[in-house]
Protein backbone atom coordinates (compact mmCIF):
# COMPACT_ATOMS: atom_id res chain seq x y z
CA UNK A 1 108.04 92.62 128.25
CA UNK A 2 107.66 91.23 124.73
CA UNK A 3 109.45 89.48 122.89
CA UNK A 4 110.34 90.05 118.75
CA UNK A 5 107.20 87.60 117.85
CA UNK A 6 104.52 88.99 119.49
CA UNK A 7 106.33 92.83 120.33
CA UNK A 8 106.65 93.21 116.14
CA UNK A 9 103.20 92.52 115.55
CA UNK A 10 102.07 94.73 118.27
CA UNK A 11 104.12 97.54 117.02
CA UNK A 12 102.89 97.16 112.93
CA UNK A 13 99.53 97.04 114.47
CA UNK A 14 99.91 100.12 116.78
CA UNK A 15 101.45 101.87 113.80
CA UNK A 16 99.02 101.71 111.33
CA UNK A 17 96.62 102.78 113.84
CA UNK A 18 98.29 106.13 114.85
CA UNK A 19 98.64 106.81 110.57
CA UNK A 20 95.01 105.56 109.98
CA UNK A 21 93.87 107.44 113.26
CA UNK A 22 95.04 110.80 111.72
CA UNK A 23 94.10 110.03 108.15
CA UNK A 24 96.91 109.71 106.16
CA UNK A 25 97.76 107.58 103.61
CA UNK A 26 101.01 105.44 102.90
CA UNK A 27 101.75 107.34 100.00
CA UNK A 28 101.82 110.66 101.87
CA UNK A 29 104.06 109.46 105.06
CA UNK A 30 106.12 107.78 102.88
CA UNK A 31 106.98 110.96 100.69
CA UNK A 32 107.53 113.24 104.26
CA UNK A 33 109.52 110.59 105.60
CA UNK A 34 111.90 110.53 102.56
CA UNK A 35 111.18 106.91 102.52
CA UNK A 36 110.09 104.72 99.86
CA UNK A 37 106.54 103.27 99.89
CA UNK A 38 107.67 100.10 100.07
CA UNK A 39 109.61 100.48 103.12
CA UNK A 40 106.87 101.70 104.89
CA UNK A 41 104.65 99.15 103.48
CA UNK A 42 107.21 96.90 104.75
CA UNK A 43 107.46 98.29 108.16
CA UNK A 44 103.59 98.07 108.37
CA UNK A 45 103.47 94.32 107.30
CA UNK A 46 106.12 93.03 109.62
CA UNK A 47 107.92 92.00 107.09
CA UNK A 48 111.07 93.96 108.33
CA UNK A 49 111.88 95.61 111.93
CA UNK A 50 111.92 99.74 112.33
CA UNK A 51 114.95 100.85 113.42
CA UNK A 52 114.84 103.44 116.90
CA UNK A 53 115.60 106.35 115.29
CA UNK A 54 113.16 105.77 112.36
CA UNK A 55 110.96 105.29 114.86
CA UNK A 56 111.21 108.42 116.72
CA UNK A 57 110.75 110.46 113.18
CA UNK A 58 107.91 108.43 112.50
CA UNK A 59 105.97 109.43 115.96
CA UNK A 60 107.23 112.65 115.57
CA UNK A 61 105.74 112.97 112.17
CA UNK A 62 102.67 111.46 113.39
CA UNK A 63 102.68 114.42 116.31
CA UNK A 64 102.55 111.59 119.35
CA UNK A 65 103.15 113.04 122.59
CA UNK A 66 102.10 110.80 124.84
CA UNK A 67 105.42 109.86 126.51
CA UNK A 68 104.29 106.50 127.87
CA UNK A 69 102.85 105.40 124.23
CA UNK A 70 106.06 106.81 122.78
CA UNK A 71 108.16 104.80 125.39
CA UNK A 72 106.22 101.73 125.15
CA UNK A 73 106.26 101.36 121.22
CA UNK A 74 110.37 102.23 121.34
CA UNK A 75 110.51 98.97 123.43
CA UNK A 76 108.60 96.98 120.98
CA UNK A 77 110.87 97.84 118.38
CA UNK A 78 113.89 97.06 120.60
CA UNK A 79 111.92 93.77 121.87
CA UNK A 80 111.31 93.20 117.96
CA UNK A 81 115.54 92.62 116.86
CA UNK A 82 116.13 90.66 120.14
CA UNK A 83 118.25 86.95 119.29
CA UNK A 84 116.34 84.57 121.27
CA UNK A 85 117.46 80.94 121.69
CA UNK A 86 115.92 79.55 118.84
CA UNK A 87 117.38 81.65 116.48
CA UNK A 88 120.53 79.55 115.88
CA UNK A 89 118.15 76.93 114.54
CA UNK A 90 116.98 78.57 111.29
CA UNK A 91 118.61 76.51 109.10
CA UNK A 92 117.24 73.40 109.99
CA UNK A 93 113.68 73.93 111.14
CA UNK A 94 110.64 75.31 109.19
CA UNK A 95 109.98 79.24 109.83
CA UNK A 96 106.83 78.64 110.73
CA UNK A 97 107.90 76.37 113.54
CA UNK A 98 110.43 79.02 114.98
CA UNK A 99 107.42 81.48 115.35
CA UNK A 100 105.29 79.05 116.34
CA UNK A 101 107.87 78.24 119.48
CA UNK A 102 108.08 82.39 119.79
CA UNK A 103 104.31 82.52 120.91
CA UNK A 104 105.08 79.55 122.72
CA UNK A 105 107.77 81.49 124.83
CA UNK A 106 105.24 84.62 125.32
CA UNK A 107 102.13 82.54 126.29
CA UNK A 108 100.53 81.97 129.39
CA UNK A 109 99.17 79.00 128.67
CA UNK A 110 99.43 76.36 126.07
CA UNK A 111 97.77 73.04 125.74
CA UNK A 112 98.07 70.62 122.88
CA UNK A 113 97.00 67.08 122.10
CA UNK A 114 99.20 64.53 120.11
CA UNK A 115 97.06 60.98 120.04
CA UNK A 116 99.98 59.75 117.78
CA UNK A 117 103.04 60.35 119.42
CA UNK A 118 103.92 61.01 123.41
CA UNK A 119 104.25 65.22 123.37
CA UNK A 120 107.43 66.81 122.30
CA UNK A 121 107.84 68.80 125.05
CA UNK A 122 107.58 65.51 127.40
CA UNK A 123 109.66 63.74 125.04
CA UNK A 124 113.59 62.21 126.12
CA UNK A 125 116.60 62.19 123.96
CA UNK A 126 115.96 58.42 123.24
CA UNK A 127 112.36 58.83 122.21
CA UNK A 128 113.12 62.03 120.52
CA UNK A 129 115.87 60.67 118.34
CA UNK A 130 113.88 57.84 117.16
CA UNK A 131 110.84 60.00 116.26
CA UNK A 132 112.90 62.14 113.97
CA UNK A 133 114.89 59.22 112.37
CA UNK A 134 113.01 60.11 108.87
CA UNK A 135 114.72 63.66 109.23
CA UNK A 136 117.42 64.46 106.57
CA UNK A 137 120.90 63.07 108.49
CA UNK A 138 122.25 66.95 108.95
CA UNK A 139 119.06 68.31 110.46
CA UNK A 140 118.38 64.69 112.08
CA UNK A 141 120.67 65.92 115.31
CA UNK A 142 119.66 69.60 115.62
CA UNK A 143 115.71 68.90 115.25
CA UNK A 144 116.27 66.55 118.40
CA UNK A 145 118.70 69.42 120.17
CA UNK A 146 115.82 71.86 119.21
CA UNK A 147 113.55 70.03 121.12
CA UNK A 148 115.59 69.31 124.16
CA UNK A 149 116.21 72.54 124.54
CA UNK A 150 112.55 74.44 124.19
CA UNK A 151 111.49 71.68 126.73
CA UNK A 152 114.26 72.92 128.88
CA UNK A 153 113.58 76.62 128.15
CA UNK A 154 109.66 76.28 128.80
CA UNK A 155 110.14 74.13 132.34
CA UNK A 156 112.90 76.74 133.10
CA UNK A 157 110.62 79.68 132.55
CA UNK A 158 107.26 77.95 134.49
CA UNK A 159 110.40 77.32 137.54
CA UNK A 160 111.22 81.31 137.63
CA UNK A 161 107.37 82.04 137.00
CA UNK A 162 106.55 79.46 140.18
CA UNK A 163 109.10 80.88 142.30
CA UNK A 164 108.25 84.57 141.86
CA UNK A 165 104.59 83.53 143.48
């Protein structure tokens, strides 16, 4: 299952396929859907989610009727406005860090190298505290819970992953 990082770019990319695939243009599904071309073009950029039943009118509209394909793409858009854990730290951390962590959550692997500090994800409250010091004093204390707890989330998920073998 995906999550909302990687499921919302699979669906944008899966849906401007299928309109591409039958040679239409934004302009045109736009107009039949009743929908303004910049929602669409926003829908196709990832810059916002598609709701289920837009969805189904869309594939509808786009004459899809392979159920599996139809099924699947309805789960990425479910998987896309999903809370995860990290969500709660908006405020204080970078966007690009919060997607960063949700590939992180979705990947099979991931390897880094950090010659000037001992890795985050290795890191200890101590160490971790010190190493953010610089941090503005409100964020100071959620940067180092952030970490804590996607060090805790990854170990917990290679655990399950290890135990399902």
């Amino acid at each position: 299952m995906s999550g909302p990082i990687v499921g919302k770019r699979r669906l944008r990319a899966e849906l401007r396929r299928l309109r591409r695939e039958r040679e239409l243009t934004q302009d045109l599904v736009a107009a039949e859907m009743e929908w303004s071309l910049s929602k669409l073009i926003r829908i196709e950029n990832g810059t916002v989610a598609i709701s289920v039943s837009d969805l189904r009118s869309l594939l509808a509209y786009y004459r899809l009727h392979d159920t599996q394909l139809v099924d699947d793409l309805l789960e990425l858009a479910r998987a896309a406005k999903r809370r995860m854990w990290w969500d709660e730290y908006r405020a204080a951390l970078p966007g690009s860090l919060l997607t960063y962590v949700g590939f992180e959550a979705e990947a099979v692997f991931v390897g880094g190298f950090e010659p000037m500090q001992f890795p985050e994800l290795m890191q200890t409250r101590r160490y971790a505290t010190a190493t953010t010091a610089e941090q503005k004093a409100g964020d100071h204390e959620q940067r180092v819970e952030f970490r804590l707890r996607r060090q805790s989330e990854l170990f917990e998920r290679r655990r399950r992953r290890g135990s399902r073998r």
